[in-house]
C-alpha atoms as a PDB file:
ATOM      1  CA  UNK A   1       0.000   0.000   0.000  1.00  0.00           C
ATOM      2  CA  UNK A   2       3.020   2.241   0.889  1.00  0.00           C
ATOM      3  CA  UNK A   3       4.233   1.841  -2.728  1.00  0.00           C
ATOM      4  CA  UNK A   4       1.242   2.478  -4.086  1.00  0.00           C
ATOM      5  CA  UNK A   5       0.836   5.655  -2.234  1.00  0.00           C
ATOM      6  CA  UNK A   6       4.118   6.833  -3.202  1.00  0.00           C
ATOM      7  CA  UNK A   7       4.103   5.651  -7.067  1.00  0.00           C
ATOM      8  CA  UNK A   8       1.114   7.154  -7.196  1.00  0.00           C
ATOM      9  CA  UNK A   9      -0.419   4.302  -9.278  1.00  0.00           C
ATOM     10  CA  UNK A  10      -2.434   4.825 -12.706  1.00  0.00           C
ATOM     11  CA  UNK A  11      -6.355   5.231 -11.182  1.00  0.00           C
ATOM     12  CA  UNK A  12      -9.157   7.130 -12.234  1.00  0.00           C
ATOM     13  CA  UNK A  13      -9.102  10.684 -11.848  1.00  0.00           C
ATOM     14  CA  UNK A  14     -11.727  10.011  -9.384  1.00  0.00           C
ATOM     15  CA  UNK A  15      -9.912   8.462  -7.089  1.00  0.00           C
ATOM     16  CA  UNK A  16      -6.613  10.827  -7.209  1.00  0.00           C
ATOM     17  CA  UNK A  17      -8.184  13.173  -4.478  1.00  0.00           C
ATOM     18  CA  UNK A  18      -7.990   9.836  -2.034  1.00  0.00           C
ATOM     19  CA  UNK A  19      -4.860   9.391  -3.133  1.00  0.00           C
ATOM     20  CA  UNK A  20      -3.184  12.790  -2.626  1.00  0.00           C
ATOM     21  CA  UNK A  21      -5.206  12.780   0.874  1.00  0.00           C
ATOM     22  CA  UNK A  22      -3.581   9.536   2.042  1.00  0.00           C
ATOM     23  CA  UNK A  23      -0.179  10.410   0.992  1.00  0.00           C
ATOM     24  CA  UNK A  24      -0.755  13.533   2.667  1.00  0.00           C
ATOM     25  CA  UNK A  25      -1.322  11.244   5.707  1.00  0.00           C
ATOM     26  CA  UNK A  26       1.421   9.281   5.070  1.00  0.00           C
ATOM     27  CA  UNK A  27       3.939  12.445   4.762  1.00  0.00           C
ATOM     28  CA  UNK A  28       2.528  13.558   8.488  1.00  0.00           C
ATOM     29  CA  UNK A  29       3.313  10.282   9.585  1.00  0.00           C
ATOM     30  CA  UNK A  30       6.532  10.608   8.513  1.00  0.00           C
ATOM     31  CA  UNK A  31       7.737  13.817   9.560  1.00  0.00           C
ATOM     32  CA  UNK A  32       6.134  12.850  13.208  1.00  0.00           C
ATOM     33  CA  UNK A  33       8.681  10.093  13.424  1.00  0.00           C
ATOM     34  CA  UNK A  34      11.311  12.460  12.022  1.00  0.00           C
ATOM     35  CA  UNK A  35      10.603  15.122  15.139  1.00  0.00           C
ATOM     36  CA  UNK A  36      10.138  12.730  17.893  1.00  0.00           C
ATOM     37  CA  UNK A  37      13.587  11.348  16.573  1.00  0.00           C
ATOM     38  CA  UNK A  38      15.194  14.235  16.011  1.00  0.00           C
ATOM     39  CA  UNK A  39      13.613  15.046  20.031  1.00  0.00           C
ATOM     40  CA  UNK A  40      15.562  11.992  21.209  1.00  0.00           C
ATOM     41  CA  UNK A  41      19.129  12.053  19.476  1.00  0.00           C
ATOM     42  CA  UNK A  42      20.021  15.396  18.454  1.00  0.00           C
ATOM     43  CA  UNK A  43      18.613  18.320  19.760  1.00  0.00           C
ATOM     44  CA  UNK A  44      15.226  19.133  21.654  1.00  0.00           C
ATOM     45  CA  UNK A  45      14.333  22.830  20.515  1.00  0.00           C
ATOM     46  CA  UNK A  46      14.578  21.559  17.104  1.00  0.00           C
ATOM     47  CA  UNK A  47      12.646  18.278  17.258  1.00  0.00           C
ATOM     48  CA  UNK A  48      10.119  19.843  19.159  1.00  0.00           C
ATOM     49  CA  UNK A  49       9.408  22.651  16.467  1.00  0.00           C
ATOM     50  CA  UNK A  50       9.980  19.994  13.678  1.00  0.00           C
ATOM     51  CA  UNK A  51       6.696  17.291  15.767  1.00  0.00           C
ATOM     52  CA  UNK A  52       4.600  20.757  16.454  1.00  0.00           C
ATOM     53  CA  UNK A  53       4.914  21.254  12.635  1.00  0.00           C
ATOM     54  CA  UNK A  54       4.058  17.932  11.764  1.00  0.00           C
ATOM     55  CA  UNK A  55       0.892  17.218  14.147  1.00  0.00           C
ATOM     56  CA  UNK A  56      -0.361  20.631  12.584  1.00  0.00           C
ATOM     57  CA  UNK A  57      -0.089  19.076   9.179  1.00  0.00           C
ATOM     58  CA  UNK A  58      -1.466  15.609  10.368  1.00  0.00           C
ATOM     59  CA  UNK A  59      -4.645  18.028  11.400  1.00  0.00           C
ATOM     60  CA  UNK A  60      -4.759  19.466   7.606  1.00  0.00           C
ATOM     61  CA  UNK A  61      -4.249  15.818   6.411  1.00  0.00           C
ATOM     62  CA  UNK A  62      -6.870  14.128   8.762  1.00  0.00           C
ATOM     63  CA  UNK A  63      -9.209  16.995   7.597  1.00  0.00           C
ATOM     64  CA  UNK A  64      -8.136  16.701   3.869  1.00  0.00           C
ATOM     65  CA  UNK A  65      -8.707  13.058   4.257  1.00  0.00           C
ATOM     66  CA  UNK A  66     -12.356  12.987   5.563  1.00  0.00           C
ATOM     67  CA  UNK A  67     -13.099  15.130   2.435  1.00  0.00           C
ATOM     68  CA  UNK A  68     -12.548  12.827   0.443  1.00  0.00           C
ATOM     69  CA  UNK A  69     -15.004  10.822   1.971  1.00  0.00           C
ATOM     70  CA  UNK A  70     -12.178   7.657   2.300  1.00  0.00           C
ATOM     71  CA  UNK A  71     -11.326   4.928   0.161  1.00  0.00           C
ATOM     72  CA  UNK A  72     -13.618   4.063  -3.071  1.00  0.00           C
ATOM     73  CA  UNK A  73     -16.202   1.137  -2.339  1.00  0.00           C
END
């Protein structure tokens, strides 16, 4: 699913809303672990801005996402 998300695989241009939306997601996800990392090993001012940042854009996912309306039945 991961690869899919990133390819961004050849689906109708209905579904390419879903898809931005859950590699949106996916991207939040991501730069969460990045913060809370960057929190642990190198510094905590940094990592601290770098996980505020990302749980704001997990909001504007999350929201983005529930758009959508979720994955096509």
């Amino acid at each position: 699913m991961i690869w899919i998300i990133l390819k961004g695989a050849h689906l109708e241009s209905n579904d390419t809303q879903n898809l931005r939306a859950e590699r949106a997601l996916f991207l939040a996800a991501l730069a969460l672990a990045f913060g809370l990392a960057l929190v642990g090993t190198v510094s905590r001012p940094a990592g601290g801005v770098v996980t505020l940042g990302s749980w704001l854009y997990f909001v504007y996912a999350l929201h983005r996402y529930g758009r959508t309306g979720g994955p096509p039945r």
